[in-house]
PDB file of N, CA and C in Angstrom:
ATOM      1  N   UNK A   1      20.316  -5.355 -17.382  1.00  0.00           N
ATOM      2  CA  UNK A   1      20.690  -6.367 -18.336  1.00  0.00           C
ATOM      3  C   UNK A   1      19.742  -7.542 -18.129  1.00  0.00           C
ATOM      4  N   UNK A   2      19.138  -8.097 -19.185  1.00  0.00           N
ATOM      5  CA  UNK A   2      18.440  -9.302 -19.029  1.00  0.00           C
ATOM      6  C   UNK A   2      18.794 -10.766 -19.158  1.00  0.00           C
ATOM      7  N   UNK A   3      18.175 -10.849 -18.535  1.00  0.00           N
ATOM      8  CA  UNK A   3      19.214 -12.858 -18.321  1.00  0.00           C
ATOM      9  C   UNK A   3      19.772 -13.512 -19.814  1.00  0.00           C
ATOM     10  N   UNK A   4      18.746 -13.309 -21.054  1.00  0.00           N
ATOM     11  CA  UNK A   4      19.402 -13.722 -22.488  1.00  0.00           C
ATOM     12  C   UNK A   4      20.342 -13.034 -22.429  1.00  0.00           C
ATOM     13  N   UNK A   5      20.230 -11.472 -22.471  1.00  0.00           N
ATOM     14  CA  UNK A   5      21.637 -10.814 -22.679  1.00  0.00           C
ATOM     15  C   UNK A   5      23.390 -10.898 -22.058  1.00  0.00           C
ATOM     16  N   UNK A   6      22.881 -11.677 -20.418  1.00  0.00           N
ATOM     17  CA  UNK A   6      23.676 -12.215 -19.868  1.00  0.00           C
ATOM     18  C   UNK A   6      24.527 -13.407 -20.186  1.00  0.00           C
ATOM     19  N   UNK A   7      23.402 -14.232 -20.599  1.00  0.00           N
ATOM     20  CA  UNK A   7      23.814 -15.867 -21.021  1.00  0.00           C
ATOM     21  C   UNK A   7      24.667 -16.032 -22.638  1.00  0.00           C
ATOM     22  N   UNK A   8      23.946 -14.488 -22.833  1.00  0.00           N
ATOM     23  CA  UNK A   8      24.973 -14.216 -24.920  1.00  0.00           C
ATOM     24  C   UNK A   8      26.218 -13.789 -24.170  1.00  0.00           C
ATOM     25  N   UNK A   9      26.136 -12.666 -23.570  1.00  0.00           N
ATOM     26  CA  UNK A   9      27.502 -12.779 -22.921  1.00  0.00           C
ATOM     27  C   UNK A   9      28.462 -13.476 -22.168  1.00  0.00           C
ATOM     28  N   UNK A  10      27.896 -14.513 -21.742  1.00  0.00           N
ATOM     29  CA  UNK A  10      29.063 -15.257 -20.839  1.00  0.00           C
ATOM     30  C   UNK A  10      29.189 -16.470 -21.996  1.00  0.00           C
ATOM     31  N   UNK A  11      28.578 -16.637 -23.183  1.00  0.00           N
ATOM     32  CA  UNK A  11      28.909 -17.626 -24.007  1.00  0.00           C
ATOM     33  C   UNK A  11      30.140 -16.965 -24.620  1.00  0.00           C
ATOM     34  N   UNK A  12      29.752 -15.822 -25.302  1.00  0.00           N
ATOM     35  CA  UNK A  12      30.578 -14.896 -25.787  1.00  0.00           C
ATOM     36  C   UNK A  12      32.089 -15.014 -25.577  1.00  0.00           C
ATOM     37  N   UNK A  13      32.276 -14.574 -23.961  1.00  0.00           N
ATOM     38  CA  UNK A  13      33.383 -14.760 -23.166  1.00  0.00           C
ATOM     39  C   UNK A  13      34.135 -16.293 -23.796  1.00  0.00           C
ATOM     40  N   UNK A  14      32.976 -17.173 -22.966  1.00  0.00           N
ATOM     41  CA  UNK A  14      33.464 -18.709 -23.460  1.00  0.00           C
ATOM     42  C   UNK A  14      34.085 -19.250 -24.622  1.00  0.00           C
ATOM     43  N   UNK A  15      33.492 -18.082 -25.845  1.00  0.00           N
ATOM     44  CA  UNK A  15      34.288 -18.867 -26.809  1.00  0.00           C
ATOM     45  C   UNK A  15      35.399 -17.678 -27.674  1.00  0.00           C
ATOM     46  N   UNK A  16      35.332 -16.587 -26.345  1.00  0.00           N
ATOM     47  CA  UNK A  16      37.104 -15.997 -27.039  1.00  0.00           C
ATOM     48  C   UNK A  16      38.101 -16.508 -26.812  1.00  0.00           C
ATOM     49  N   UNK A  17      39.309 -16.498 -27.656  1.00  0.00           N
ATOM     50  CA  UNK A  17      40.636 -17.463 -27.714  1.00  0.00           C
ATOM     51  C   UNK A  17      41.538 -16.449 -27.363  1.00  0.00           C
ATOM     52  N   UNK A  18      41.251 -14.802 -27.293  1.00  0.00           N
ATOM     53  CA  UNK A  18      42.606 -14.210 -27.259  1.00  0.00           C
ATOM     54  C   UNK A  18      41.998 -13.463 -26.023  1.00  0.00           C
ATOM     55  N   UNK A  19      43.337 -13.486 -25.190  1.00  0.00           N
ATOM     56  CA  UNK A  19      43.032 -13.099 -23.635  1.00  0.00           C
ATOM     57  C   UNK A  19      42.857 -11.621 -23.477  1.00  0.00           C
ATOM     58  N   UNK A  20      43.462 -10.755 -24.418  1.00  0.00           N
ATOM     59  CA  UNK A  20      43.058  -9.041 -23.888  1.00  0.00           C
ATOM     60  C   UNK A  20      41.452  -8.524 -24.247  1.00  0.00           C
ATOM     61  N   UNK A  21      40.658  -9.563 -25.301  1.00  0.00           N
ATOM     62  CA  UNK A  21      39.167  -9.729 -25.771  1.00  0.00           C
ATOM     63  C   UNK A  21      38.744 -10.087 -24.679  1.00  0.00           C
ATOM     64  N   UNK A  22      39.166 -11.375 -24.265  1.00  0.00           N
ATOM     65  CA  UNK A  22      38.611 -12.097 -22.967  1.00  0.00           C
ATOM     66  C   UNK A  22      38.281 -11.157 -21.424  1.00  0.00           C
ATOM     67  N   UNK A  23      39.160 -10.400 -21.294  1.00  0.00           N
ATOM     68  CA  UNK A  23      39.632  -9.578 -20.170  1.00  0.00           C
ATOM     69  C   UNK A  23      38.611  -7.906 -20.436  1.00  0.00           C
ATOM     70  N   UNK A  24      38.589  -7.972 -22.202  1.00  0.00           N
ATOM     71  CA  UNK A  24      37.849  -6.706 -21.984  1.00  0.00           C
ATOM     72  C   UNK A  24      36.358  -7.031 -21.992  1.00  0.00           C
ATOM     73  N   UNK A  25      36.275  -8.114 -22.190  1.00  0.00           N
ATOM     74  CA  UNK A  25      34.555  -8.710 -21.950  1.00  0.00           C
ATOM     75  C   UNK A  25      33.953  -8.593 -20.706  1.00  0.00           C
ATOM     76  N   UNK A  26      35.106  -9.845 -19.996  1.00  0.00           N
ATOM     77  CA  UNK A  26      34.962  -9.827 -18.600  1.00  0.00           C
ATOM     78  C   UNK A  26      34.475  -8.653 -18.003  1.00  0.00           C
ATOM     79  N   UNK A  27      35.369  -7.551 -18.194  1.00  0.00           N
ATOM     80  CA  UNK A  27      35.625  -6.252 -17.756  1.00  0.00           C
ATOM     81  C   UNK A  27      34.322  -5.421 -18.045  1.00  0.00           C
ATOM     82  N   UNK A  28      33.855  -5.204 -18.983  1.00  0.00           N
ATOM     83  CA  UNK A  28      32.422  -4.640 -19.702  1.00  0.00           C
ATOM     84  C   UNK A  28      31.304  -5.760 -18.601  1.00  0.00           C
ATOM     85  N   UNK A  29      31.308  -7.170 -18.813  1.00  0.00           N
ATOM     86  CA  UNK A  29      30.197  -7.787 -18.029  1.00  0.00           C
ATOM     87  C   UNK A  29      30.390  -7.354 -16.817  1.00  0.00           C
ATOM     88  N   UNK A  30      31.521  -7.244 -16.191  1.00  0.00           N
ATOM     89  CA  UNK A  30      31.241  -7.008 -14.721  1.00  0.00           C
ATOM     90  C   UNK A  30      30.651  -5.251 -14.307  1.00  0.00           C
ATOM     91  N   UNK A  31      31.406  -4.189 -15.227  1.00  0.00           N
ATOM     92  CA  UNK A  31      30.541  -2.640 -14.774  1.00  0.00           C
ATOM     93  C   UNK A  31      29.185  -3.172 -15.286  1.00  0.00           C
ATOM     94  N   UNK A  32      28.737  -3.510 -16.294  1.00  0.00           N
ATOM     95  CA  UNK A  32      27.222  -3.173 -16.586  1.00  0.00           C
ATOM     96  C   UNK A  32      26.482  -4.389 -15.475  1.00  0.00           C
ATOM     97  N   UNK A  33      26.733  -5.631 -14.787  1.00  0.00           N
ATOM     98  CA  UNK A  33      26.679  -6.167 -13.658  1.00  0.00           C
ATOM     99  C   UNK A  33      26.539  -5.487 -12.881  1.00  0.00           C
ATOM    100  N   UNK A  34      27.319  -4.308 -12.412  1.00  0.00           N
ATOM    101  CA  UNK A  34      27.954  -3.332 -11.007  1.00  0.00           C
ATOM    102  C   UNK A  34      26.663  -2.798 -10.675  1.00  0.00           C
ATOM    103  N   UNK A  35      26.109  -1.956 -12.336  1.00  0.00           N
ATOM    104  CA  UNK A  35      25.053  -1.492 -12.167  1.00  0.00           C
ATOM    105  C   UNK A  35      23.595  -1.679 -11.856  1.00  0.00           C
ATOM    106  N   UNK A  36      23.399  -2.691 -12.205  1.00  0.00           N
ATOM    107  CA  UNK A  36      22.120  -3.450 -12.265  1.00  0.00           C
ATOM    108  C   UNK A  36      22.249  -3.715 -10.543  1.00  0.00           C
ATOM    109  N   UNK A  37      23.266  -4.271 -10.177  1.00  0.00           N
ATOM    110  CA  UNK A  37      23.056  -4.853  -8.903  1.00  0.00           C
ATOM    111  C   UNK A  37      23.196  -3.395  -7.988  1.00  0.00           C
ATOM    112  N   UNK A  38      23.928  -1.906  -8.127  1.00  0.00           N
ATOM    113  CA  UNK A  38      23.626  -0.749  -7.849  1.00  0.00           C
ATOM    114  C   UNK A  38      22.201  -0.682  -7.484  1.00  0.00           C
ATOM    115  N   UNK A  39      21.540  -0.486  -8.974  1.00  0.00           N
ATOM    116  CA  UNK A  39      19.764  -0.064  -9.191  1.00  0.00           C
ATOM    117  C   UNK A  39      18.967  -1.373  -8.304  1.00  0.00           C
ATOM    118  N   UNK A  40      19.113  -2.666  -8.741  1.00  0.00           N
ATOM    119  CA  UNK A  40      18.334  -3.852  -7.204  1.00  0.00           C
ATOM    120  C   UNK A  40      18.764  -3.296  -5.903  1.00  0.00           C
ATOM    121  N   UNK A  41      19.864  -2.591  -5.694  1.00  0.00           N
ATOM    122  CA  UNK A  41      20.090  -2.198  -4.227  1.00  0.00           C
ATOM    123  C   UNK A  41      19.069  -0.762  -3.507  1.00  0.00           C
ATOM    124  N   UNK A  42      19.216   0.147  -4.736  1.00  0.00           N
ATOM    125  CA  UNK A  42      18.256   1.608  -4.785  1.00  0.00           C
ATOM    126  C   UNK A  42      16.535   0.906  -4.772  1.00  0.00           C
ATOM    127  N   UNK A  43      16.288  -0.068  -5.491  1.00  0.00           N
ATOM    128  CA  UNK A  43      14.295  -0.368  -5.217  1.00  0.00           C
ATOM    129  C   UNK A  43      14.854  -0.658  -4.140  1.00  0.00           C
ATOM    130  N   UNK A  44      15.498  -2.285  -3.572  1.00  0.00           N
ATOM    131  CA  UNK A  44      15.344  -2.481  -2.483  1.00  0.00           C
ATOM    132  C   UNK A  44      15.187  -1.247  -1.451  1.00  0.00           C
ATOM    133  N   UNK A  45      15.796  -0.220  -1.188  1.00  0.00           N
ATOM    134  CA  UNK A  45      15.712   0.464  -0.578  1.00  0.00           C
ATOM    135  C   UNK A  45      14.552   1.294  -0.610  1.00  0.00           C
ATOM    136  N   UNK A  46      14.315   1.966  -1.577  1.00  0.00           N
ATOM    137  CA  UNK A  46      13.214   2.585  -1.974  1.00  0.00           C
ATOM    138  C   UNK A  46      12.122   1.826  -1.479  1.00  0.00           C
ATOM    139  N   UNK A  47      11.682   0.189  -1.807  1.00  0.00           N
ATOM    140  CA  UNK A  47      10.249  -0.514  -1.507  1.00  0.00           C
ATOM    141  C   UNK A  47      10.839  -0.431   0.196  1.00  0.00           C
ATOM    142  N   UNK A  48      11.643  -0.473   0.772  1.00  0.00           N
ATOM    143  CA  UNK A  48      11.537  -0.317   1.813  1.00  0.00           C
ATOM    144  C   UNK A  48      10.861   0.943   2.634  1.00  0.00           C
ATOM    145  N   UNK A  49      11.028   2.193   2.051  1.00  0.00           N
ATOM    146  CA  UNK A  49      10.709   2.940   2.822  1.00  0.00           C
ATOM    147  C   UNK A  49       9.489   3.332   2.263  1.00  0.00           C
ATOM    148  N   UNK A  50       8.703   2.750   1.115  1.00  0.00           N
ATOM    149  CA  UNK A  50       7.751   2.790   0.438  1.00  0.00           C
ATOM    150  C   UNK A  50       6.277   1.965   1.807  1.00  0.00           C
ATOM    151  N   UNK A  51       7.502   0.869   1.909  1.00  0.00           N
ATOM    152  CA  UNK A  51       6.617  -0.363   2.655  1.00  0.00           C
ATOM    153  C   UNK A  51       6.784   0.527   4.495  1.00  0.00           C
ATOM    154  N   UNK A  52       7.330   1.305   4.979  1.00  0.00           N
ATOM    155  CA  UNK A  52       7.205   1.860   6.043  1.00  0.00           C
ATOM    156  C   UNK A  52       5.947   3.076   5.976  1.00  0.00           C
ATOM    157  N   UNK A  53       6.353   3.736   4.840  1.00  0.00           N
ATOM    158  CA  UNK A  53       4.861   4.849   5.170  1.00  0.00           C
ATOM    159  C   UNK A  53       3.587   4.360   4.723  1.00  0.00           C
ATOM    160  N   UNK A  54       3.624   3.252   4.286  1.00  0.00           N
ATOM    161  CA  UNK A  54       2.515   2.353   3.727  1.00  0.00           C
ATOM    162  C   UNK A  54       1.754   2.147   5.274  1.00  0.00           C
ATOM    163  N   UNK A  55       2.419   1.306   6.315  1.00  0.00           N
ATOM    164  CA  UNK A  55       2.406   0.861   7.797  1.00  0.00           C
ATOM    165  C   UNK A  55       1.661   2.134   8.818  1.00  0.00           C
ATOM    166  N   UNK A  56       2.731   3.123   7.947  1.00  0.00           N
ATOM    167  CA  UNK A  56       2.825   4.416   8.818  1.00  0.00           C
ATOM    168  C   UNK A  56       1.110   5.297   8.517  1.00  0.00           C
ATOM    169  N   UNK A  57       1.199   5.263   7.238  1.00  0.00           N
ATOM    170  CA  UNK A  57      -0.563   5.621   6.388  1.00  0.00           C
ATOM    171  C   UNK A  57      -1.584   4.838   7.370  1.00  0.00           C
ATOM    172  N   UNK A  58      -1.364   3.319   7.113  1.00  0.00           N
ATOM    173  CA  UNK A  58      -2.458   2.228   7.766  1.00  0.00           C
ATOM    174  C   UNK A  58      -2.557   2.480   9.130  1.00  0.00           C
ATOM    175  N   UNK A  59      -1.741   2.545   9.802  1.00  0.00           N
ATOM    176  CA  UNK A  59      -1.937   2.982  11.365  1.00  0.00           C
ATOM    177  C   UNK A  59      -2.447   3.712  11.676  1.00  0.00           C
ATOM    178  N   UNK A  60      -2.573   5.075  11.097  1.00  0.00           N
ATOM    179  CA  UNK A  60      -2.942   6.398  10.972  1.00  0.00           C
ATOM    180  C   UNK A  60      -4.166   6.096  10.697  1.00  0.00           C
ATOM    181  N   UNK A  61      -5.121   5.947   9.539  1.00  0.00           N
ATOM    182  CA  UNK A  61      -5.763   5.480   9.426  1.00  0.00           C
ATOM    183  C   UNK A  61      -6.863   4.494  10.346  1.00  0.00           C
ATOM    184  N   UNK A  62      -5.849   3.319  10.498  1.00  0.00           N
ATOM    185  CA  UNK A  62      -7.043   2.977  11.604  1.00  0.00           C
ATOM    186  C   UNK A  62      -7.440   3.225  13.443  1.00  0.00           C
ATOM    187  N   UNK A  63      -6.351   4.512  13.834  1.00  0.00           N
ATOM    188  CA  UNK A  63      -6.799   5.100  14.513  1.00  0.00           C
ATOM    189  C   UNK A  63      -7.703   5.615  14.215  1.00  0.00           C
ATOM    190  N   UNK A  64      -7.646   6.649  13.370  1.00  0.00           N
ATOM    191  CA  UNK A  64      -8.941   7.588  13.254  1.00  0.00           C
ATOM    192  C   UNK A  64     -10.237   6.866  13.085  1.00  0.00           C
ATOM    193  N   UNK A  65     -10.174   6.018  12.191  1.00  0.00           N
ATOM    194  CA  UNK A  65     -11.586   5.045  11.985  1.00  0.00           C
ATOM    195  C   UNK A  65     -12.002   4.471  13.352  1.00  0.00           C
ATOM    196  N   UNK A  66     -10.913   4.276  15.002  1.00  0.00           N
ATOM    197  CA  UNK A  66     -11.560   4.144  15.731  1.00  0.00           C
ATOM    198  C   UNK A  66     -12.016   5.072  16.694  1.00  0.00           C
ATOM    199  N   UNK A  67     -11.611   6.644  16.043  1.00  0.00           N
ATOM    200  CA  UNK A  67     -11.976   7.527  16.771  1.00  0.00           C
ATOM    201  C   UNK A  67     -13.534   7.537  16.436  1.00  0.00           C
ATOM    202  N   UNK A  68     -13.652   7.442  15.042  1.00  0.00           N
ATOM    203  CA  UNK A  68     -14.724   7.673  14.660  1.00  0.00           C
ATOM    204  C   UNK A  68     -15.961   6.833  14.995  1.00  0.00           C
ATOM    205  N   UNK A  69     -15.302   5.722  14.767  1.00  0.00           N
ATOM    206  CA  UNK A  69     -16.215   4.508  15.505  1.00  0.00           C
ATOM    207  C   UNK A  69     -16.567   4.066  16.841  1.00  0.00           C
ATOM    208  N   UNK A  70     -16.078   4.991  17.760  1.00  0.00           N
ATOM    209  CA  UNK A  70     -15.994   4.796  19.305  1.00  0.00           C
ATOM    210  C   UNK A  70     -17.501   4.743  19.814  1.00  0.00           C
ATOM    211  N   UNK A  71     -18.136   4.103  20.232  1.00  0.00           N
ATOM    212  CA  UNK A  71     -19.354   4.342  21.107  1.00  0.00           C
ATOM    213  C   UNK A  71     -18.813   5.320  21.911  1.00  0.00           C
ATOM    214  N   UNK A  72     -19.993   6.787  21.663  1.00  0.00           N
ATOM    215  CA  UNK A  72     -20.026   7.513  22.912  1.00  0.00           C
ATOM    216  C   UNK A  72     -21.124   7.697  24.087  1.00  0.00           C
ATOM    217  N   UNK A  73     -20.407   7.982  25.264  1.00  0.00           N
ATOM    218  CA  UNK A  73     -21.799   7.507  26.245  1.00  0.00           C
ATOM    219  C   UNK A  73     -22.781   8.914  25.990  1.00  0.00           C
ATOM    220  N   UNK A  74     -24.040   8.969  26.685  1.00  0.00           N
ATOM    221  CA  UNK A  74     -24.743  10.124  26.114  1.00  0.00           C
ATOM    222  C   UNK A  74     -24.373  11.333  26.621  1.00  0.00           C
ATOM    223  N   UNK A  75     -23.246  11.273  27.759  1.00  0.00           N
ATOM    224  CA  UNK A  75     -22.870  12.669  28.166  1.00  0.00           C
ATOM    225  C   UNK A  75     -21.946  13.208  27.703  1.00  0.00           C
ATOM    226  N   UNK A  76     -21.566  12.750  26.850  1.00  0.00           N
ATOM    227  CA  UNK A  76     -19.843  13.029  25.746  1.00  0.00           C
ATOM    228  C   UNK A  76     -20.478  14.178  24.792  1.00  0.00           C
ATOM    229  N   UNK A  77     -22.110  14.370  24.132  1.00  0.00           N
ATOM    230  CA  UNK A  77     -21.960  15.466  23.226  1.00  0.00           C
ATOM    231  C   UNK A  77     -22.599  16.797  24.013  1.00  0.00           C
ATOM    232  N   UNK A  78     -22.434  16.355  25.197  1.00  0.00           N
ATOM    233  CA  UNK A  78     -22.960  17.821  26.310  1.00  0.00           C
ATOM    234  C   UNK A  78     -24.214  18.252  26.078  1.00  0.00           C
ATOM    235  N   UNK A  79     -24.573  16.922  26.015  1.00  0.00           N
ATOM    236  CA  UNK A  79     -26.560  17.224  25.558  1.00  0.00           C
ATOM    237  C   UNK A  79     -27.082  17.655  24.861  1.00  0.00           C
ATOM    238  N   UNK A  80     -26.098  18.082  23.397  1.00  0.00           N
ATOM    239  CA  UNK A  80     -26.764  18.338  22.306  1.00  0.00           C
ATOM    240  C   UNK A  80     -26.946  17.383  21.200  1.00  0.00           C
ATOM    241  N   UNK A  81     -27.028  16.043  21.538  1.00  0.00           N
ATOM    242  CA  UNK A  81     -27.018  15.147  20.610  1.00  0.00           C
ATOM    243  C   UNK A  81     -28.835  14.549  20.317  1.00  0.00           C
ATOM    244  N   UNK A  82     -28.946  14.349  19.305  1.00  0.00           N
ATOM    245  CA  UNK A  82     -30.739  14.428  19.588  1.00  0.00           C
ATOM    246  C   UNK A  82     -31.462  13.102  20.529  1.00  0.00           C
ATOM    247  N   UNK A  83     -32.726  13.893  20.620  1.00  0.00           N
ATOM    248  CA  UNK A  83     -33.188  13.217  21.637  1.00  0.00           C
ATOM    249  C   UNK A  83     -33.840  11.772  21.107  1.00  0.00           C
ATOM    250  N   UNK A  84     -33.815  10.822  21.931  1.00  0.00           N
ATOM    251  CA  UNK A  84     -34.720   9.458  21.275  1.00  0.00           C
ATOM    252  C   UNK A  84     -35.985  10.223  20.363  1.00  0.00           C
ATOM    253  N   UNK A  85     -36.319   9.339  19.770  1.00  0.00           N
ATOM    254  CA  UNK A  85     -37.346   9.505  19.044  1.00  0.00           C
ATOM    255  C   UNK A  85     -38.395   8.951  20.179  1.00  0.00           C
ATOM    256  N   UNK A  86     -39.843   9.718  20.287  1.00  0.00           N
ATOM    257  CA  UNK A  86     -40.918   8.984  20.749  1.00  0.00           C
ATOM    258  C   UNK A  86     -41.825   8.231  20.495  1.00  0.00           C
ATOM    259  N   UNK A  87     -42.020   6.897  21.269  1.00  0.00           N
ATOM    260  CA  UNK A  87     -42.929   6.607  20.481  1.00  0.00           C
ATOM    261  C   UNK A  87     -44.401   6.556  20.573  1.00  0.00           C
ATOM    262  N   UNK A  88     -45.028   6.008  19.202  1.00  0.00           N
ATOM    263  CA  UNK A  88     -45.941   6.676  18.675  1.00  0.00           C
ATOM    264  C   UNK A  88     -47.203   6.043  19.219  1.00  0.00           C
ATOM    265  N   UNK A  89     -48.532   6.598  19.935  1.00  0.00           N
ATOM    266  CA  UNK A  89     -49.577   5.441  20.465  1.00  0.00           C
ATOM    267  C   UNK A  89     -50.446   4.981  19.132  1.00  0.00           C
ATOM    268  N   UNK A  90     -50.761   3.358  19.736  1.00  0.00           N
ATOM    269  CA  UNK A  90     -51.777   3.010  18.452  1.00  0.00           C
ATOM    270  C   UNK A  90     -52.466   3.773  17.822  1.00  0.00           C
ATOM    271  N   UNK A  91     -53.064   4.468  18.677  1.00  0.00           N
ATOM    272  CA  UNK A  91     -54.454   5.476  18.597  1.00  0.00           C
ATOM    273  C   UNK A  91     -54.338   6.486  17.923  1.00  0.00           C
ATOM    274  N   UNK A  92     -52.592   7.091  17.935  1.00  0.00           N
ATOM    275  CA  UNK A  92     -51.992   8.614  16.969  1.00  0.00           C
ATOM    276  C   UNK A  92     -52.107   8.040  15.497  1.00  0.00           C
ATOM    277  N   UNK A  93     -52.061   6.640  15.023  1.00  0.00           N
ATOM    278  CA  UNK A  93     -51.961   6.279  14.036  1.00  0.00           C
ATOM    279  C   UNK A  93     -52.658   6.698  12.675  1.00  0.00           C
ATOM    280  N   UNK A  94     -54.271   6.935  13.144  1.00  0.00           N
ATOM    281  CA  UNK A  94     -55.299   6.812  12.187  1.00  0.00           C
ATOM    282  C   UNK A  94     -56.383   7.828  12.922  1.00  0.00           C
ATOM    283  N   UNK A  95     -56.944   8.615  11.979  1.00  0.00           N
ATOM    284  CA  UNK A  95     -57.694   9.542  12.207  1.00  0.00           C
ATOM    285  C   UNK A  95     -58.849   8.955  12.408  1.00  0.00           C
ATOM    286  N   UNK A  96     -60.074   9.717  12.612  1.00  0.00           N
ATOM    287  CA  UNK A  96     -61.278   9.702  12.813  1.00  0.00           C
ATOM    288  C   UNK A  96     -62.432   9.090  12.068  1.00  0.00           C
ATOM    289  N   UNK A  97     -61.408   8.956  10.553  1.00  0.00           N
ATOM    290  CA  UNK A  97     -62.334   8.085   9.319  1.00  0.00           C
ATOM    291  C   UNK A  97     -61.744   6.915   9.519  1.00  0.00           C
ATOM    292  N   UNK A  98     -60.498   7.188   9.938  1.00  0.00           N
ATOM    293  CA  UNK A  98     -59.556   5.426  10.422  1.00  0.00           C
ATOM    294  C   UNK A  98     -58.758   5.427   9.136  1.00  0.00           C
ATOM    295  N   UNK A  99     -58.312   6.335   8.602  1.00  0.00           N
ATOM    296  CA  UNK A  99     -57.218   6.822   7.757  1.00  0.00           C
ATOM    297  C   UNK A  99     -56.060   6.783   8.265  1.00  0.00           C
ATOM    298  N   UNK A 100     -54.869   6.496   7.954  1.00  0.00           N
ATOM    299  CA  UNK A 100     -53.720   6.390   8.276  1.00  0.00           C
ATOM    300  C   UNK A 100     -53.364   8.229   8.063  1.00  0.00           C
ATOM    301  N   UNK A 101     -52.636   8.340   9.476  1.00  0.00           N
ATOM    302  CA  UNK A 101     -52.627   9.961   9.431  1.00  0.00           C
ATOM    303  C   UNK A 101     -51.133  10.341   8.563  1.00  0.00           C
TER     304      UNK A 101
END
């Protein structure tokens, strides 16, 4: 129910004169009330456990990103991880015409 629809109704109420109208108004505003405040109780609940595996995802998550990100020392890939690159002497640079090789 939306707040205009609320505020037509409790005027509504306000300006019946005969009490079994009055009583069946009342009566109608308060179940369709019951419900609404039912369904705010079901999200609440729902964003709750929405907002736990959300936590539960992110955690997860940034473990692994620090598995992944871990500096390993060089004996962790059992020596198959490649070797430095060597480097290169001035002299390997340029050939014999003094061409860049």
């Amino acid at each position: 129910m939306l707040k205009e629809e609320f505020n037509q109704r409790m005027a509504e109420i306000g300006r019946c004169e005969d009490d079994v109208e009055r009583r069946t108004l009342i009566v109608n505003l308060t179940n369709d009330a019951g419900e609404d405040y039912d369904e705010r109780d079901l999200f609440s609940q729902r964003n709750e456990q929405l907002t736990a595996d959300l936590d539960k995802a992110q955690k997860a998550n940034m473990d692994l990103f620090l598995q992944v990100t871990a500096k390993r020392e060089p004996d962790d890939d059992g020596g198959k991880g490649d070797p430095p690159p060597e480097k290169r002497k001035f002299e390997d640079l340029f050939d014999e015409k003094g061409a860049i090789k």
